[in-house]
PDB file of N, CA and C in Angstrom:
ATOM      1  N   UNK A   1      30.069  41.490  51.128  1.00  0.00           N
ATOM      2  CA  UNK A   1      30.633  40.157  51.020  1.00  0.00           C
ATOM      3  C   UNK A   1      31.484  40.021  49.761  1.00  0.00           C
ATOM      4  N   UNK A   2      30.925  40.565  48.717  1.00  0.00           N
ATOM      5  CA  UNK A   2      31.840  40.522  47.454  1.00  0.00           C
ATOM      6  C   UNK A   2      33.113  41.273  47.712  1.00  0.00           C
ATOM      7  N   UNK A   3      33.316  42.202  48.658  1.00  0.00           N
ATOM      8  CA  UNK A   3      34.564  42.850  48.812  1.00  0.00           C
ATOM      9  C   UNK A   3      35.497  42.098  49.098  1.00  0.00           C
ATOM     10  N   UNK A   4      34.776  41.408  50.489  1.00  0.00           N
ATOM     11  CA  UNK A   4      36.046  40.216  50.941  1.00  0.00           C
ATOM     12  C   UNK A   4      36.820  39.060  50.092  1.00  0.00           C
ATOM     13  N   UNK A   5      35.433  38.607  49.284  1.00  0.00           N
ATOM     14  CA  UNK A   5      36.368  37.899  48.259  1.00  0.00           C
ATOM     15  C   UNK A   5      36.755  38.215  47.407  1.00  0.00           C
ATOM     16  N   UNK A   6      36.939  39.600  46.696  1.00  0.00           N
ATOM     17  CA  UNK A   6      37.581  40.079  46.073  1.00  0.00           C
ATOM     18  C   UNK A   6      39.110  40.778  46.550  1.00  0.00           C
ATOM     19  N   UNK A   7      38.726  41.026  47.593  1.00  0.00           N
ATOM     20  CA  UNK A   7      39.932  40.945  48.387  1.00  0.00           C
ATOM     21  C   UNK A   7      41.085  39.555  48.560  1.00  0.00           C
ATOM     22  N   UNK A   8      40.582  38.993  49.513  1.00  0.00           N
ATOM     23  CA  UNK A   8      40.922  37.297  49.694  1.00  0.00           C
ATOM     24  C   UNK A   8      41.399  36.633  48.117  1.00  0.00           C
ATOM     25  N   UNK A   9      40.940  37.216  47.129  1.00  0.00           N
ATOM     26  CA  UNK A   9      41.450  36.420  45.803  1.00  0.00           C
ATOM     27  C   UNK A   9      42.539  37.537  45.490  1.00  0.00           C
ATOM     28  N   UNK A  10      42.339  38.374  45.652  1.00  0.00           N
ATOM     29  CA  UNK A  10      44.029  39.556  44.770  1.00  0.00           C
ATOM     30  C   UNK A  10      45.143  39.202  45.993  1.00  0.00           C
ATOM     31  N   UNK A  11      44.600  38.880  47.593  1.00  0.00           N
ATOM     32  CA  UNK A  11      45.994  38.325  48.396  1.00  0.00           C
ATOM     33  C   UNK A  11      46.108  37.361  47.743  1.00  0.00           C
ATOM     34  N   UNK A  12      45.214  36.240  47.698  1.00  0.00           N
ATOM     35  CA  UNK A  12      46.076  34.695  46.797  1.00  0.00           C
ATOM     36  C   UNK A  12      46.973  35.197  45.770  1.00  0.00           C
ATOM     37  N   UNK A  13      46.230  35.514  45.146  1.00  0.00           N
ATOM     38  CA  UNK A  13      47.087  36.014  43.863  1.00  0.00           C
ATOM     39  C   UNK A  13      48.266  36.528  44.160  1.00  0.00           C
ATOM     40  N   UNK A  14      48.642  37.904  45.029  1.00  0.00           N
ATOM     41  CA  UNK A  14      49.570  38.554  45.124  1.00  0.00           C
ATOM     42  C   UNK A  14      51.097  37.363  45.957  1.00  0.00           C
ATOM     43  N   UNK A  15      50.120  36.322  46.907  1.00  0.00           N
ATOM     44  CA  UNK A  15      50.493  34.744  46.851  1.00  0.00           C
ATOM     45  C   UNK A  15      51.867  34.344  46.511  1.00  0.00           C
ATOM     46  N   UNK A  16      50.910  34.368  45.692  1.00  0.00           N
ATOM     47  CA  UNK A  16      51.182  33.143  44.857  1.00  0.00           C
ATOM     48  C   UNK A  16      52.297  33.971  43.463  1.00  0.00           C
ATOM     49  N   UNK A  17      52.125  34.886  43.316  1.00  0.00           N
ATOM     50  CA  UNK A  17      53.325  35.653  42.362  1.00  0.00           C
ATOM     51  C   UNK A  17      54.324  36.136  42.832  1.00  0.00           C
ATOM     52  N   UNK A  18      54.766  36.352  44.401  1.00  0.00           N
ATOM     53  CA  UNK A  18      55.517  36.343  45.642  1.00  0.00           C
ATOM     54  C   UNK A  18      56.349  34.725  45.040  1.00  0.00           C
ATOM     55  N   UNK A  19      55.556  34.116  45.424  1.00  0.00           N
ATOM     56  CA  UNK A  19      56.560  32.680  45.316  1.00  0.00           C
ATOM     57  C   UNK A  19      57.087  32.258  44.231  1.00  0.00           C
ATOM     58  N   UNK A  20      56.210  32.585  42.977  1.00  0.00           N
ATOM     59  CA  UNK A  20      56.786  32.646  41.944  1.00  0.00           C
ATOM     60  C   UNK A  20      58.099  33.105  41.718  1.00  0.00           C
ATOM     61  N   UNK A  21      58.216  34.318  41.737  1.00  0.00           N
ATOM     62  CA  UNK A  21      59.207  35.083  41.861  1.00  0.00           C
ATOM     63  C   UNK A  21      60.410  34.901  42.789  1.00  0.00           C
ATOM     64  N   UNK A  22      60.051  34.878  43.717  1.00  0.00           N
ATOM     65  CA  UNK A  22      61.366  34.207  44.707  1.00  0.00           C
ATOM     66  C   UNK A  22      61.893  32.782  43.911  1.00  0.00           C
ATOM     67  N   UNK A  23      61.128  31.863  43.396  1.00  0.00           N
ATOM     68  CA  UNK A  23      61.960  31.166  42.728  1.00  0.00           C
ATOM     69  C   UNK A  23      62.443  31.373  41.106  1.00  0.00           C
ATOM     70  N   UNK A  24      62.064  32.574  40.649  1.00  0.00           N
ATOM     71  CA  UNK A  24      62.816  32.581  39.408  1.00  0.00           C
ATOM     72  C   UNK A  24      63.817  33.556  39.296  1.00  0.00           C
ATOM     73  N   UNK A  25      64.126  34.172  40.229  1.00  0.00           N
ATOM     74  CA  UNK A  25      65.283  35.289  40.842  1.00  0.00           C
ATOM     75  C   UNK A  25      66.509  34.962  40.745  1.00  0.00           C
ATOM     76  N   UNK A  26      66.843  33.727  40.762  1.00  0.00           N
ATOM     77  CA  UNK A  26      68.210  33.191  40.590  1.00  0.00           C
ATOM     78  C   UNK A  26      69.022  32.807  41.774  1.00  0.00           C
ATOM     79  N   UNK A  27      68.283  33.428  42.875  1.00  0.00           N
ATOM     80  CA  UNK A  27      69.686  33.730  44.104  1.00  0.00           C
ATOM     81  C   UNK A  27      69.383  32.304  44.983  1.00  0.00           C
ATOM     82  N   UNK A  28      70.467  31.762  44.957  1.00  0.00           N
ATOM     83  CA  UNK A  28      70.361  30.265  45.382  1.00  0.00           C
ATOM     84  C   UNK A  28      71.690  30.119  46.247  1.00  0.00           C
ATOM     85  N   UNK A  29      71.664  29.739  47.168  1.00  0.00           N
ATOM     86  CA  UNK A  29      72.963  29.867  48.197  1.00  0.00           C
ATOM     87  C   UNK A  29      74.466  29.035  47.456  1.00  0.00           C
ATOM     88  N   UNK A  30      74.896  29.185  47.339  1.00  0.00           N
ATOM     89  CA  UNK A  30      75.964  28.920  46.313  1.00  0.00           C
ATOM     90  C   UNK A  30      77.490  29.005  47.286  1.00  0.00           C
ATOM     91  N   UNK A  31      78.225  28.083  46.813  1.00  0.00           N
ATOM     92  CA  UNK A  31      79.701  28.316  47.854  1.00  0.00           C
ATOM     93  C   UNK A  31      80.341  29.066  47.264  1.00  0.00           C
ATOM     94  N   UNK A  32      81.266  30.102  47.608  1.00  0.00           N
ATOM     95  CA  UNK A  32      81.968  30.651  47.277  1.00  0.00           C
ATOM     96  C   UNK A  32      83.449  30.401  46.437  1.00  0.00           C
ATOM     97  N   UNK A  33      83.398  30.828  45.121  1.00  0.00           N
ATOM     98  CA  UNK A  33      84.644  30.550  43.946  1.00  0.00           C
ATOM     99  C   UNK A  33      85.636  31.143  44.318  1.00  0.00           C
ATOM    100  N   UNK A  34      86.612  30.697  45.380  1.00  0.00           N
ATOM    101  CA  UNK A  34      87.635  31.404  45.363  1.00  0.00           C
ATOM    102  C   UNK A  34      88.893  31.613  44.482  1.00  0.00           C
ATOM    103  N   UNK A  35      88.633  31.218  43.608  1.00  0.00           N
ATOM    104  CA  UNK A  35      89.231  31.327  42.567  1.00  0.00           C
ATOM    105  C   UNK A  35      89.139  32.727  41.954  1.00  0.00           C
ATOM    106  N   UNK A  36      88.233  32.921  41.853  1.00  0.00           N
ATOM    107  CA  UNK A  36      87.183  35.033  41.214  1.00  0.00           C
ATOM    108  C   UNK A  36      87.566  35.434  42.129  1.00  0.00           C
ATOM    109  N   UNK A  37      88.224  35.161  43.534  1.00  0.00           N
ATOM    110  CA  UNK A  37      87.884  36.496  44.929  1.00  0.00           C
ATOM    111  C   UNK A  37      89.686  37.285  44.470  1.00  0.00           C
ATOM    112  N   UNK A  38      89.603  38.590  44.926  1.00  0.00           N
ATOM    113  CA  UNK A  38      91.153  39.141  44.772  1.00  0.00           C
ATOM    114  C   UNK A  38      91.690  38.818  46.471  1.00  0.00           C
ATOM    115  N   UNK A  39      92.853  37.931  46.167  1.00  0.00           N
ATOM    116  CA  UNK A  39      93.681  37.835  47.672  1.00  0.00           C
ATOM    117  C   UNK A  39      94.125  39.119  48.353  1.00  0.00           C
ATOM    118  N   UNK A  40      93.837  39.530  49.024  1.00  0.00           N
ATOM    119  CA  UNK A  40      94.559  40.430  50.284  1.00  0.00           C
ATOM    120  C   UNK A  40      94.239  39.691  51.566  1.00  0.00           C
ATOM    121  N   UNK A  41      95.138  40.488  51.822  1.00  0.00           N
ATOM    122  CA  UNK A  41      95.261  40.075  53.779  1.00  0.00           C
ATOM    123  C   UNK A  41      94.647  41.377  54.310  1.00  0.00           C
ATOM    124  N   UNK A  42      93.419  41.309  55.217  1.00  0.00           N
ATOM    125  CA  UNK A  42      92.960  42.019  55.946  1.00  0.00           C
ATOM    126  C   UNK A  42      93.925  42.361  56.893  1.00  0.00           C
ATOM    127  N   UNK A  43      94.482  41.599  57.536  1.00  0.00           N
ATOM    128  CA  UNK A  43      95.539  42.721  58.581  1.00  0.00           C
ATOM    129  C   UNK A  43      96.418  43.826  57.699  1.00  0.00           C
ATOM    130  N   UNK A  44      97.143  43.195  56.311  1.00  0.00           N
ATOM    131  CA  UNK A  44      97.899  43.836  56.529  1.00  0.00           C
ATOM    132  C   UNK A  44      97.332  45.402  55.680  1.00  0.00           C
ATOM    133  N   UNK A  45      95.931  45.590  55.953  1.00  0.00           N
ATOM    134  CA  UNK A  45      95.299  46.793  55.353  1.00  0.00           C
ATOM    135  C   UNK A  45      94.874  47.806  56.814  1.00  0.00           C
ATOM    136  N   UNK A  46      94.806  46.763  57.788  1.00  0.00           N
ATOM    137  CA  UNK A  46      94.313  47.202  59.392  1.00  0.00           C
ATOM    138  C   UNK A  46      95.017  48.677  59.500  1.00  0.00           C
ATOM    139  N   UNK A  47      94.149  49.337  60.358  1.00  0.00           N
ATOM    140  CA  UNK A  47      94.433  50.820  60.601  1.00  0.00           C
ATOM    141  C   UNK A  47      94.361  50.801  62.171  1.00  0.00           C
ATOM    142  N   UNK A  48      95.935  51.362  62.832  1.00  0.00           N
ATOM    143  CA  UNK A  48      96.070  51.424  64.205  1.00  0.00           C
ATOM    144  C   UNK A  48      95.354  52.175  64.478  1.00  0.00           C
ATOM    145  N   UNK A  49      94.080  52.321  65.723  1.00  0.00           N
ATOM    146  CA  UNK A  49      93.221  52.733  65.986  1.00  0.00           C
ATOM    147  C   UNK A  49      92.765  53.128  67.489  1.00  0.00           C
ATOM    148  N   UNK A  50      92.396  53.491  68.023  1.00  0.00           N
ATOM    149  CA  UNK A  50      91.882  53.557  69.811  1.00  0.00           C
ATOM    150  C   UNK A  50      90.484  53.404  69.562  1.00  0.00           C
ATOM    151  N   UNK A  51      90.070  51.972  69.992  1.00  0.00           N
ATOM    152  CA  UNK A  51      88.735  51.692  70.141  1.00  0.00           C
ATOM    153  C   UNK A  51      88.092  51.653  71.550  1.00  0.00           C
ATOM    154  N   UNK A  52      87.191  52.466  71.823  1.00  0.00           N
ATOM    155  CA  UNK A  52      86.363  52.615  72.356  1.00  0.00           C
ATOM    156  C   UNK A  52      85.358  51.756  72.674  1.00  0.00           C
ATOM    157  N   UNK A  53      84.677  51.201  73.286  1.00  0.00           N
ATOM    158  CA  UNK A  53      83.903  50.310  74.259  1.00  0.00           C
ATOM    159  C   UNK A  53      82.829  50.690  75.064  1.00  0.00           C
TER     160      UNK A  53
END
Protein backbone atom coordinates (compact mmCIF):
# COMPACT_ATOMS: atom_id res chain seq x y z
CA UNK A 1 0.00 0.00 0.00
CA UNK A 2 2.82 2.41 0.74
CA UNK A 3 4.03 1.81 -2.84
CA UNK A 4 0.91 3.11 -4.34
CA UNK A 5 1.04 6.18 -2.53
CA UNK A 6 4.27 6.73 -3.04
CA UNK A 7 3.72 6.29 -6.38
CA UNK A 8 0.32 8.38 -6.75
CA UNK A 9 2.34 11.34 -4.92
CA UNK A 10 5.71 11.46 -7.41
CA UNK A 11 2.70 11.37 -10.48
CA UNK A 12 1.11 14.50 -8.64
CA UNK A 13 4.18 15.88 -8.34
CA UNK A 14 5.57 15.06 -11.75
CA UNK A 15 1.77 16.98 -12.24
CA UNK A 16 2.03 19.44 -11.29
CA UNK A 17 5.84 20.49 -12.49
CA UNK A 18 4.50 19.54 -16.14
CA UNK A 19 2.19 22.56 -15.72
CA UNK A 20 4.43 24.55 -14.16
CA UNK A 21 6.64 24.49 -16.80
CA UNK A 22 4.43 24.71 -19.73
CA UNK A 23 3.60 27.99 -18.29
CA UNK A 24 6.97 29.43 -17.70
CA UNK A 25 8.37 28.41 -21.23
CA UNK A 26 7.44 31.51 -22.83
CA UNK A 27 5.72 30.11 -25.98
CA UNK A 28 2.44 31.92 -26.14
CA UNK A 29 0.67 32.12 -29.56
CA UNK A 30 1.67 35.45 -30.73
CA UNK A 31 0.77 37.12 -34.34
CA UNK A 32 3.20 37.31 -36.57
CA UNK A 33 5.74 40.72 -36.99
CA UNK A 34 5.87 41.14 -40.38
CA UNK A 35 7.91 43.63 -40.21
CA UNK A 36 11.21 40.93 -38.98
CA UNK A 37 9.93 38.41 -41.88
CA UNK A 38 12.46 38.76 -45.23
CA UNK A 39 9.95 39.43 -48.36
CA UNK A 40 10.25 36.92 -51.18
CA UNK A 41 7.78 35.63 -53.42
CA UNK A 42 7.42 31.94 -53.26
CA UNK A 43 6.57 31.56 -56.90
CA UNK A 44 9.10 33.35 -58.08
CA UNK A 45 11.66 30.69 -56.27
CA UNK A 46 9.13 27.67 -57.67
CA UNK A 47 11.00 24.87 -59.47
CA UNK A 48 9.29 23.48 -62.81
CA UNK A 49 8.64 20.07 -61.82
CA UNK A 50 6.51 16.72 -62.95
CA UNK A 51 4.45 15.87 -60.02
CA UNK A 52 3.30 12.74 -59.52
CA UNK A 53 -0.02 11.70 -57.83
Amino acid sequence: MFIIILLAALALVGLVATFVEIRRDGFRPVATDWTRVAEHDTLQNAESTVAYR
